[in-house]
PDB file of N, CA and C in Angstrom:
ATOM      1  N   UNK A   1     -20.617 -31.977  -6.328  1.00  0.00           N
ATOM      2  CA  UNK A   1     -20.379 -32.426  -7.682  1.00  0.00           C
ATOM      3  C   UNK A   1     -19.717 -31.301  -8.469  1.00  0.00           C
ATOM      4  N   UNK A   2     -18.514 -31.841  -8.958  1.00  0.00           N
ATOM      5  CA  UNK A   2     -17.653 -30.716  -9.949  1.00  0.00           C
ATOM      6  C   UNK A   2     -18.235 -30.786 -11.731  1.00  0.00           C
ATOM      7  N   UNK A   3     -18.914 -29.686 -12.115  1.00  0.00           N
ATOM      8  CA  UNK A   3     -19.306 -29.659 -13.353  1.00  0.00           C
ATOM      9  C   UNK A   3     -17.679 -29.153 -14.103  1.00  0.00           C
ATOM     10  N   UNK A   4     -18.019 -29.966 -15.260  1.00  0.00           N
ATOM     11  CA  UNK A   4     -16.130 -29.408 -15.889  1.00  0.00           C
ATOM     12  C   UNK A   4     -16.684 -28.467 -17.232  1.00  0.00           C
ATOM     13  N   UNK A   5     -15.808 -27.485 -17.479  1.00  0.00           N
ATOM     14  CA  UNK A   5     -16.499 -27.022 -18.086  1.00  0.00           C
ATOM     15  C   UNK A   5     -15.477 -27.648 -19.788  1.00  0.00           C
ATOM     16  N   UNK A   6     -16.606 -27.432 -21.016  1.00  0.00           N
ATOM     17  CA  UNK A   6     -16.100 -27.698 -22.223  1.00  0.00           C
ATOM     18  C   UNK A   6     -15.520 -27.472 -22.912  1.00  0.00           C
ATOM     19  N   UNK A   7     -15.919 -25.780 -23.167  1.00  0.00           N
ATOM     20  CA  UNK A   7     -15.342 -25.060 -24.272  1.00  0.00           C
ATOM     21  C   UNK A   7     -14.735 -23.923 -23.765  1.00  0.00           C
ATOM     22  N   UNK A   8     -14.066 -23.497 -24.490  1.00  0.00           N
ATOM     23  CA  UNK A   8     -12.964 -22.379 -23.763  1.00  0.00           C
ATOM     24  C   UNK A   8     -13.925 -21.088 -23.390  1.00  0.00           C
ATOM     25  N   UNK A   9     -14.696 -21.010 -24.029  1.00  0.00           N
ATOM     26  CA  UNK A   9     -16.094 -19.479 -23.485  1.00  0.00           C
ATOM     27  C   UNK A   9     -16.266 -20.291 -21.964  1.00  0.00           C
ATOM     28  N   UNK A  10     -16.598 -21.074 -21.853  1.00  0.00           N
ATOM     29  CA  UNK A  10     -17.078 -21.623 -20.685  1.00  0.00           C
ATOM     30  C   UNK A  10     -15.925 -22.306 -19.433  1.00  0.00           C
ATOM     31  N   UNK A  11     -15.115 -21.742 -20.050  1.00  0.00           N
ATOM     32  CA  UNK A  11     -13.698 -22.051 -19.318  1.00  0.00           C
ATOM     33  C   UNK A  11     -13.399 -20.539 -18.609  1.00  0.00           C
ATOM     34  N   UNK A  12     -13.581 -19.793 -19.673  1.00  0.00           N
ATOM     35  CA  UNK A  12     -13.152 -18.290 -19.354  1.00  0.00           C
ATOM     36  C   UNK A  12     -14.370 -17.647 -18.548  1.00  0.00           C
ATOM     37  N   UNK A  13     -15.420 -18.405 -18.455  1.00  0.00           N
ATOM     38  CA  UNK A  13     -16.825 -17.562 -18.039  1.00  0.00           C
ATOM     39  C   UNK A  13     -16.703 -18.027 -16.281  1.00  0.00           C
ATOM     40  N   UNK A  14     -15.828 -19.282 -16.160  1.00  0.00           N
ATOM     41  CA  UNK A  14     -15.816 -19.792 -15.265  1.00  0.00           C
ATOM     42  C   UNK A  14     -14.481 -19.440 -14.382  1.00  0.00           C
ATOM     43  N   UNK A  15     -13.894 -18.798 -14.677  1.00  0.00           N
ATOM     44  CA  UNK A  15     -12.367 -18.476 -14.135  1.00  0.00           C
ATOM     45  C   UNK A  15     -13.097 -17.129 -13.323  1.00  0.00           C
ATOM     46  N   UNK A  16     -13.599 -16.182 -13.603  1.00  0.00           N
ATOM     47  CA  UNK A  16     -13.546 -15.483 -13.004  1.00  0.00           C
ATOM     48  C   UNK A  16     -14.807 -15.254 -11.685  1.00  0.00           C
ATOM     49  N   UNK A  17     -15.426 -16.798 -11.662  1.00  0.00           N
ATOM     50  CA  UNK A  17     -16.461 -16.833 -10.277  1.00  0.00           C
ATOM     51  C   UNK A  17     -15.686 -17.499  -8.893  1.00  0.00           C
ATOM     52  N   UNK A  18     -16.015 -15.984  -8.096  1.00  0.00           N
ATOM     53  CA  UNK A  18     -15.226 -15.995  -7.097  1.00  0.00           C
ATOM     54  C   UNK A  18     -16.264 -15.571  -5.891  1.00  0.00           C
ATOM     55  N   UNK A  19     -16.107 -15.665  -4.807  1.00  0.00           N
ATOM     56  CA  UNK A  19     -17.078 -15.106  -3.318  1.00  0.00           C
ATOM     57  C   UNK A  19     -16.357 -14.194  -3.278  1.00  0.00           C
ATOM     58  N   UNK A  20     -17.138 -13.035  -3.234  1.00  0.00           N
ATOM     59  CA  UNK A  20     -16.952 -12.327  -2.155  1.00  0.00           C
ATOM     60  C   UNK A  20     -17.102 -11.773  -1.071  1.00  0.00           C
ATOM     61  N   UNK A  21     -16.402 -12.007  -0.252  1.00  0.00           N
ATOM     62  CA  UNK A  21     -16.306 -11.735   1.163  1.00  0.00           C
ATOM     63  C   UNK A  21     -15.897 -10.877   1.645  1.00  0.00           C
ATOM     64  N   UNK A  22     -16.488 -10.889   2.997  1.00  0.00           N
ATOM     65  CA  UNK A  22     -16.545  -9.251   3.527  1.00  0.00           C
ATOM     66  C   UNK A  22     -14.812  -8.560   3.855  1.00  0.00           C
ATOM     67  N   UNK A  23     -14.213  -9.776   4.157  1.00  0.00           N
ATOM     68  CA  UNK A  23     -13.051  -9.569   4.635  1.00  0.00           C
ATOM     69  C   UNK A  23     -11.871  -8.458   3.206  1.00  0.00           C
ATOM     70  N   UNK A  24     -12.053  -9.373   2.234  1.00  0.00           N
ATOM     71  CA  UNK A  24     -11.995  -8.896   0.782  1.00  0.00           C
ATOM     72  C   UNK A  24     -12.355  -7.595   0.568  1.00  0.00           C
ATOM     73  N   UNK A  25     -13.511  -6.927   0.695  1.00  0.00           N
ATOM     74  CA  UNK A  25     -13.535  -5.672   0.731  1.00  0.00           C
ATOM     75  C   UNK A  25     -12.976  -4.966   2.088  1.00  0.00           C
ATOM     76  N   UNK A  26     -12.774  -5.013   3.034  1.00  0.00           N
ATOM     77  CA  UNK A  26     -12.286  -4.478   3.989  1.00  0.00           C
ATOM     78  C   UNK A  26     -11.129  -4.343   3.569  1.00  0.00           C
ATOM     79  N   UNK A  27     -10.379  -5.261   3.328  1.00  0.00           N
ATOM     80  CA  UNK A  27      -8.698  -4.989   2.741  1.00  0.00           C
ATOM     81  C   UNK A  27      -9.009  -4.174   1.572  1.00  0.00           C
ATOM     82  N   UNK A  28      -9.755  -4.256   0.202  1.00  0.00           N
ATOM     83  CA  UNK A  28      -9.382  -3.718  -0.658  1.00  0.00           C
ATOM     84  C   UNK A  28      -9.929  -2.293  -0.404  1.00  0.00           C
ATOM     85  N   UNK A  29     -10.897  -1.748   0.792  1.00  0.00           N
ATOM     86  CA  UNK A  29     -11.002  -0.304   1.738  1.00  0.00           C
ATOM     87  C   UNK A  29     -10.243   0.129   2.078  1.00  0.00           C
ATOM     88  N   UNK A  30      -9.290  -0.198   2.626  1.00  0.00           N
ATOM     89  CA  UNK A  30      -8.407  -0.348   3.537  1.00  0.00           C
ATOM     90  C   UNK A  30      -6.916   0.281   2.715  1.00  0.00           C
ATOM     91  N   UNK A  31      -6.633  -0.451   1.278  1.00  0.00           N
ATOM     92  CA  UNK A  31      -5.819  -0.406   0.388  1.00  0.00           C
ATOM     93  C   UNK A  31      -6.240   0.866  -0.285  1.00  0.00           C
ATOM     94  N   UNK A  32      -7.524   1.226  -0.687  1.00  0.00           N
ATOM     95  CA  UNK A  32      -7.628   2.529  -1.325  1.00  0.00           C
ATOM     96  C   UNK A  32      -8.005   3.827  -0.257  1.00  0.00           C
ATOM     97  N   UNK A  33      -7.662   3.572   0.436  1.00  0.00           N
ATOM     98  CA  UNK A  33      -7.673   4.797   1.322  1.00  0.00           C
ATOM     99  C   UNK A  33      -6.334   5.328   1.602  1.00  0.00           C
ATOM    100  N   UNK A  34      -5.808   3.926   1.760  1.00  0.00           N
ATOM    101  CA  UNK A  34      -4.101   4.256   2.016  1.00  0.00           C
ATOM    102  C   UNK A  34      -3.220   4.854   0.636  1.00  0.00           C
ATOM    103  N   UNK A  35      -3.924   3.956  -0.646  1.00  0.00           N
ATOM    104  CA  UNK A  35      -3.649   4.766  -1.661  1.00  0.00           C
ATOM    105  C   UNK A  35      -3.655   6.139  -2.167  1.00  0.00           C
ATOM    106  N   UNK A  36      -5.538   6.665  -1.728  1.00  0.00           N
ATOM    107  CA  UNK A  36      -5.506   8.306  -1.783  1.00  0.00           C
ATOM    108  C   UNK A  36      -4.555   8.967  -1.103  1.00  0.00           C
ATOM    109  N   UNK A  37      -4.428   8.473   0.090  1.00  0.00           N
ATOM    110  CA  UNK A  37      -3.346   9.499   1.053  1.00  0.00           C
ATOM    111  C   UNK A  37      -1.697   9.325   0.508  1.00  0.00           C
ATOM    112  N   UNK A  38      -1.695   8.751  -0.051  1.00  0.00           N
ATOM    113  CA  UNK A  38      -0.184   8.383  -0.203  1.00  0.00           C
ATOM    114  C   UNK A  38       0.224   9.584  -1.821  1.00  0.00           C
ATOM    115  N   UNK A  39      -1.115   9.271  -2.610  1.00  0.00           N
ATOM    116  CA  UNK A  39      -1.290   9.869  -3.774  1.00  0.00           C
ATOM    117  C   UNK A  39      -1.337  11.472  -3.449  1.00  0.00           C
ATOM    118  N   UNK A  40      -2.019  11.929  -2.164  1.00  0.00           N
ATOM    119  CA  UNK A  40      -2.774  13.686  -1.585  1.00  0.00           C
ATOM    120  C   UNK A  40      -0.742  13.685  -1.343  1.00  0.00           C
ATOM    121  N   UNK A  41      -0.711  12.904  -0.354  1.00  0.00           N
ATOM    122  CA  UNK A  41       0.656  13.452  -0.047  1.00  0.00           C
ATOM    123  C   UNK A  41       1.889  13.418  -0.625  1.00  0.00           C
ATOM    124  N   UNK A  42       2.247  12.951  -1.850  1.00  0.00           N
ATOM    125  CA  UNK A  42       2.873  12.805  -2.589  1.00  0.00           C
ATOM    126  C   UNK A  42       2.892  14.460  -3.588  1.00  0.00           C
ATOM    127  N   UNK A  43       1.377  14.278  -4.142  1.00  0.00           N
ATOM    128  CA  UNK A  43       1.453  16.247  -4.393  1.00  0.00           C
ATOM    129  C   UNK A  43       1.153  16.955  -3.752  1.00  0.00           C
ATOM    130  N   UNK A  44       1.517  16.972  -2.088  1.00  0.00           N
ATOM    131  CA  UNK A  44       1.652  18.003  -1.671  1.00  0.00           C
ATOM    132  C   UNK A  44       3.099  18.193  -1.292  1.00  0.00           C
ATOM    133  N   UNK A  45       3.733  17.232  -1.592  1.00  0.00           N
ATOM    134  CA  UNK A  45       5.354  16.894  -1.074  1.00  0.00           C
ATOM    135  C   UNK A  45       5.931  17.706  -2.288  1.00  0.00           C
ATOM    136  N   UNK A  46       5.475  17.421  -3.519  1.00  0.00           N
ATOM    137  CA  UNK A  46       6.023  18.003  -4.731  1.00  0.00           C
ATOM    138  C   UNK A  46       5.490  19.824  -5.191  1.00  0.00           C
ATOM    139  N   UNK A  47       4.731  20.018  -4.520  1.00  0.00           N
ATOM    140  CA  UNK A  47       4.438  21.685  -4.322  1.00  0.00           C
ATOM    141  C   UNK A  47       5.139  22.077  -3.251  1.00  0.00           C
ATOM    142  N   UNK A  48       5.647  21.994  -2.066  1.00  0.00           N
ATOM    143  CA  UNK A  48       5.927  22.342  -1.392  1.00  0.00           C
ATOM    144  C   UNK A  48       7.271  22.820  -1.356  1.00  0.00           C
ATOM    145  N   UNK A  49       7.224  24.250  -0.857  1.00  0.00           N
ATOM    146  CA  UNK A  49       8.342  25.351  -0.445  1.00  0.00           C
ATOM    147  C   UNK A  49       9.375  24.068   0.541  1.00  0.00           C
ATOM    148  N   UNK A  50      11.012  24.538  -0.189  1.00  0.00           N
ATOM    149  CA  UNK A  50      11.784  23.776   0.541  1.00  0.00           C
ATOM    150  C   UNK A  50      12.201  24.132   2.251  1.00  0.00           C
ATOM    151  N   UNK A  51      12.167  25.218   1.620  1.00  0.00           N
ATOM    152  CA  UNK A  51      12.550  26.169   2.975  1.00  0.00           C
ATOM    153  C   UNK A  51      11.621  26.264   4.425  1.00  0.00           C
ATOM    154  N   UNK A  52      10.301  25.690   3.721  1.00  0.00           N
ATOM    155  CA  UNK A  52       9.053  25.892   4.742  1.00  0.00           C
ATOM    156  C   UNK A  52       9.398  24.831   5.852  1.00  0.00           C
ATOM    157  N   UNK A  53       8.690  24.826   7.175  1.00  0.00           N
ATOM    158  CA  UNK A  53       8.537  24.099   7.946  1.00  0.00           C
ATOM    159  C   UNK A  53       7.328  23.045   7.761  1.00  0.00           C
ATOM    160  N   UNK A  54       7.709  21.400   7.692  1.00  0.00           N
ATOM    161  CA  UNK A  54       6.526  20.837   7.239  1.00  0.00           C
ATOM    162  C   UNK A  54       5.245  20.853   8.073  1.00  0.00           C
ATOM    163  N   UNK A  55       4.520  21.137   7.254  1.00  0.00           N
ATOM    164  CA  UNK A  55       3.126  20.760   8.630  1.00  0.00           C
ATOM    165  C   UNK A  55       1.815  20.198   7.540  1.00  0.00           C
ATOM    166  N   UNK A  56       0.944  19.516   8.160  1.00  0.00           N
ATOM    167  CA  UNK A  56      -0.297  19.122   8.398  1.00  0.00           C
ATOM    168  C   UNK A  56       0.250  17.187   7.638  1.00  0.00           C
ATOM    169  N   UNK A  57      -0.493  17.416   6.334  1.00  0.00           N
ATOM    170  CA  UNK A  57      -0.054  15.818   5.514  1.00  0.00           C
ATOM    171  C   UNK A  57       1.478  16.028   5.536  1.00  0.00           C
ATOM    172  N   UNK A  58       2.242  16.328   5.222  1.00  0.00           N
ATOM    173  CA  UNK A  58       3.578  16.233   4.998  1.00  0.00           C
ATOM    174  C   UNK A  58       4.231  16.090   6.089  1.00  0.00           C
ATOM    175  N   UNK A  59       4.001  16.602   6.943  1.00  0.00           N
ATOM    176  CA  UNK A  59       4.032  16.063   8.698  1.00  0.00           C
ATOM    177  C   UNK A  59       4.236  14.939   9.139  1.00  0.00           C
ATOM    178  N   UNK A  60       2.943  14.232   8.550  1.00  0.00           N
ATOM    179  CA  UNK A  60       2.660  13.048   8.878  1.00  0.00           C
ATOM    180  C   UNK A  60       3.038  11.857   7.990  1.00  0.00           C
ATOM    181  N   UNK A  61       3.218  12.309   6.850  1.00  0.00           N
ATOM    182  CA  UNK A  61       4.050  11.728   5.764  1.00  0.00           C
ATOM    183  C   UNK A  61       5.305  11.709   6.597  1.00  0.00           C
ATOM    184  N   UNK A  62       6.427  12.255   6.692  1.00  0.00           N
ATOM    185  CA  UNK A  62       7.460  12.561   6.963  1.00  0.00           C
ATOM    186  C   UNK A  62       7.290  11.216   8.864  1.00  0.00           C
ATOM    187  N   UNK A  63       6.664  11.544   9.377  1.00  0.00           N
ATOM    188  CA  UNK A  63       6.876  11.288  10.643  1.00  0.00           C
ATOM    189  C   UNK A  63       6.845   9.275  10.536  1.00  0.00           C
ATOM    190  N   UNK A  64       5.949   9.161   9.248  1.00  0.00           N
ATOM    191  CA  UNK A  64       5.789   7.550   9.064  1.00  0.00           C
ATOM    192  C   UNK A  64       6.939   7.526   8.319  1.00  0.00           C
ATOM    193  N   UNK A  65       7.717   8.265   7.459  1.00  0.00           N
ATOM    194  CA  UNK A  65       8.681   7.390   7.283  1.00  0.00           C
ATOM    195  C   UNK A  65       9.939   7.507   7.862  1.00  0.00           C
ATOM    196  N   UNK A  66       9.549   8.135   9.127  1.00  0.00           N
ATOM    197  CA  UNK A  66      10.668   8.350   9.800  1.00  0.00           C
ATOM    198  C   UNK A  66      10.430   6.878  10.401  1.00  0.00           C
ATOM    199  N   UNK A  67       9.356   6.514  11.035  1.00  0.00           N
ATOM    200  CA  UNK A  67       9.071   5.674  11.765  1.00  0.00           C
ATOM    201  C   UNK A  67       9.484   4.383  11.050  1.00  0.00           C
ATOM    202  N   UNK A  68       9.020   4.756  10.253  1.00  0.00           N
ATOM    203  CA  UNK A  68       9.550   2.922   9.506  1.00  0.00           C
ATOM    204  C   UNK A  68      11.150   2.775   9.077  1.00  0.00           C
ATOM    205  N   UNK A  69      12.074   3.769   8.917  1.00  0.00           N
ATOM    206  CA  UNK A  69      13.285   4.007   8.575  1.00  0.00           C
ATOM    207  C   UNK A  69      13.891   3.101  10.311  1.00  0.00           C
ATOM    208  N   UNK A  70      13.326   3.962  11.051  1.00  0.00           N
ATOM    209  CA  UNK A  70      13.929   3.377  12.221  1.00  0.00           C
ATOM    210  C   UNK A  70      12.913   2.118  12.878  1.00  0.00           C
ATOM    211  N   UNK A  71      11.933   1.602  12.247  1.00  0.00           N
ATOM    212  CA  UNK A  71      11.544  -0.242  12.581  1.00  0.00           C
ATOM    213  C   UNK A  71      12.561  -0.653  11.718  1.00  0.00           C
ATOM    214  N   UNK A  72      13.084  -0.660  10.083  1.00  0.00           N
ATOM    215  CA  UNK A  72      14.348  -1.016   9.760  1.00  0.00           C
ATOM    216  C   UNK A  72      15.376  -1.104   9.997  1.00  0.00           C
ATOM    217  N   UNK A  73      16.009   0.183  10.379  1.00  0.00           N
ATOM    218  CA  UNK A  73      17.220  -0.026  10.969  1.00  0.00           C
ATOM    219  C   UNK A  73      16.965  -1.066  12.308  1.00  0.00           C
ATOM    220  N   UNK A  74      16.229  -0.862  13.243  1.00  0.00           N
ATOM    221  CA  UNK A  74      16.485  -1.547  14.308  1.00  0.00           C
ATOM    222  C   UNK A  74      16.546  -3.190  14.416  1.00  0.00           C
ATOM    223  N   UNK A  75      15.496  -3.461  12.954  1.00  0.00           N
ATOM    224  CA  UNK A  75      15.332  -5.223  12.585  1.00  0.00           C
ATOM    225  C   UNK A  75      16.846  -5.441  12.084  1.00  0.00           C
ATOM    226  N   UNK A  76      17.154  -4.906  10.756  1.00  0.00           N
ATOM    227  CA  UNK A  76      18.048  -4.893   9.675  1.00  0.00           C
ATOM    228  C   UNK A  76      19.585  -4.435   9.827  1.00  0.00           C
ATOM    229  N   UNK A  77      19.535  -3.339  10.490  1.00  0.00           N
ATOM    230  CA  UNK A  77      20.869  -2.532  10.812  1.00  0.00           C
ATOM    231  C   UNK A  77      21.082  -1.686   9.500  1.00  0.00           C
ATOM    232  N   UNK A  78      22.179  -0.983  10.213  1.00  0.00           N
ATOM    233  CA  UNK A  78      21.944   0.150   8.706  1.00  0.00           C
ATOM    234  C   UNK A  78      22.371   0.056   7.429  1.00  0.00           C
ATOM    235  N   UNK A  79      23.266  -1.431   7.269  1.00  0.00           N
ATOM    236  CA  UNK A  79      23.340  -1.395   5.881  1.00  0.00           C
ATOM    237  C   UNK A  79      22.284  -1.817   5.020  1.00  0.00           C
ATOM    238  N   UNK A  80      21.249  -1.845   5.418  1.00  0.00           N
ATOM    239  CA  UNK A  80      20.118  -2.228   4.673  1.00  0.00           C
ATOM    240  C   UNK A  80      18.980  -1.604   5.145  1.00  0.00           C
ATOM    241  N   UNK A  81      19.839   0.028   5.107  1.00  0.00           N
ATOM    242  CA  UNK A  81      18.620   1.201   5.288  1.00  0.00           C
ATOM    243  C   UNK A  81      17.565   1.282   3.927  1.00  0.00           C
ATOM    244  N   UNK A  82      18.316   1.260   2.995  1.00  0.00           N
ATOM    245  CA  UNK A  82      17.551   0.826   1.506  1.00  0.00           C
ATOM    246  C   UNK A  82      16.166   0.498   1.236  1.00  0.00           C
ATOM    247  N   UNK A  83      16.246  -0.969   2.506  1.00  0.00           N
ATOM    248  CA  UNK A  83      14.728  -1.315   2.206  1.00  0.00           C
ATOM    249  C   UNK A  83      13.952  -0.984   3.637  1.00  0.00           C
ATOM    250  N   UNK A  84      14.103   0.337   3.568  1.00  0.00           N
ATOM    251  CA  UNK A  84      12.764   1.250   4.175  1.00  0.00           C
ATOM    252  C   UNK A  84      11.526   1.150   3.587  1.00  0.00           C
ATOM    253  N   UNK A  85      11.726   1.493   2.301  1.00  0.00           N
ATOM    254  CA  UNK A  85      10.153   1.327   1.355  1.00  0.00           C
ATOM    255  C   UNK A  85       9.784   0.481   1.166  1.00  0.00           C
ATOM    256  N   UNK A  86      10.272  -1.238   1.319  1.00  0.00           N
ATOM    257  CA  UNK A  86       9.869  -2.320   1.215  1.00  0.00           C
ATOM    258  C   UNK A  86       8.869  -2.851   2.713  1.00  0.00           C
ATOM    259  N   UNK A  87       9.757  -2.382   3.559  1.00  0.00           N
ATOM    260  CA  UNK A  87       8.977  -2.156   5.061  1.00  0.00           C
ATOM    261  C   UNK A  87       7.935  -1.734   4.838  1.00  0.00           C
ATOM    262  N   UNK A  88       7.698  -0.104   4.573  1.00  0.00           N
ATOM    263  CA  UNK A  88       6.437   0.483   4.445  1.00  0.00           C
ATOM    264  C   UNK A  88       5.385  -0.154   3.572  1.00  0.00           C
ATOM    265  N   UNK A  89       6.022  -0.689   2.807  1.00  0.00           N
ATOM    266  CA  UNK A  89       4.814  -1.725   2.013  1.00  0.00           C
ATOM    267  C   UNK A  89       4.413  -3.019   2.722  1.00  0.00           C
ATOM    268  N   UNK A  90       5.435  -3.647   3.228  1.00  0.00           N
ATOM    269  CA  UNK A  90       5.102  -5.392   3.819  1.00  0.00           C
ATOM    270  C   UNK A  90       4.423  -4.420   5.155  1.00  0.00           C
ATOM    271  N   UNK A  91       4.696  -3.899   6.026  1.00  0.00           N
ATOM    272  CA  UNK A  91       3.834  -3.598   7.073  1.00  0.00           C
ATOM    273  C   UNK A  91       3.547  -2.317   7.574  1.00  0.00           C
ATOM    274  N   UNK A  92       2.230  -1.398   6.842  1.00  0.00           N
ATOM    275  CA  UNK A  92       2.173  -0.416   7.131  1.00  0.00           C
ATOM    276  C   UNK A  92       1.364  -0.357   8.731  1.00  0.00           C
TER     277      UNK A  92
END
């Protein structure tokens, strides 16, 4: 049985009941972990000596987007090296 609701408090009280499920937090785990690291390696990309040889996070920064530059090119071809970063987002 669907109760409807009346008044707009009870419209708005009702919009935001949702399950949550386990799966739901696993992704949104999943999403903030990938976030910290992206955030750690981002300032360590922006401190970093040009001249240095990269190593440890920046390494590995560097080596994923090497990796995904070339899952693009190889789907896409290279005139649509561009959407490298769209890659790294639709499938990390």
């Amino acid at each position: 049985m669907v109760i409807l609701a009346t008044t707009v408090s009870e419209k708005i009280a009702h919009m935001f009941d949702f399950e949550f499920v386990p799966q739901t937090f696993v992704s949104l785990l999943i999403m903030l972990i990938v976030l910290v690291f992206a955030i750690i390696i981002g300032i360590k990309i922006k401190h970093a000596e040009i001249t240095d040889k990269p190593k440890g996070l920046i390494l590995l920064g560097m080596m994923f987007y090497q990796m995904m530059e070339n899952f693009t090119l190889s789907i896409m071809g290279y005139k649509y090296r561009g959407f490298t970063r769209v890659m790294m987002v639709i499938c990390p």
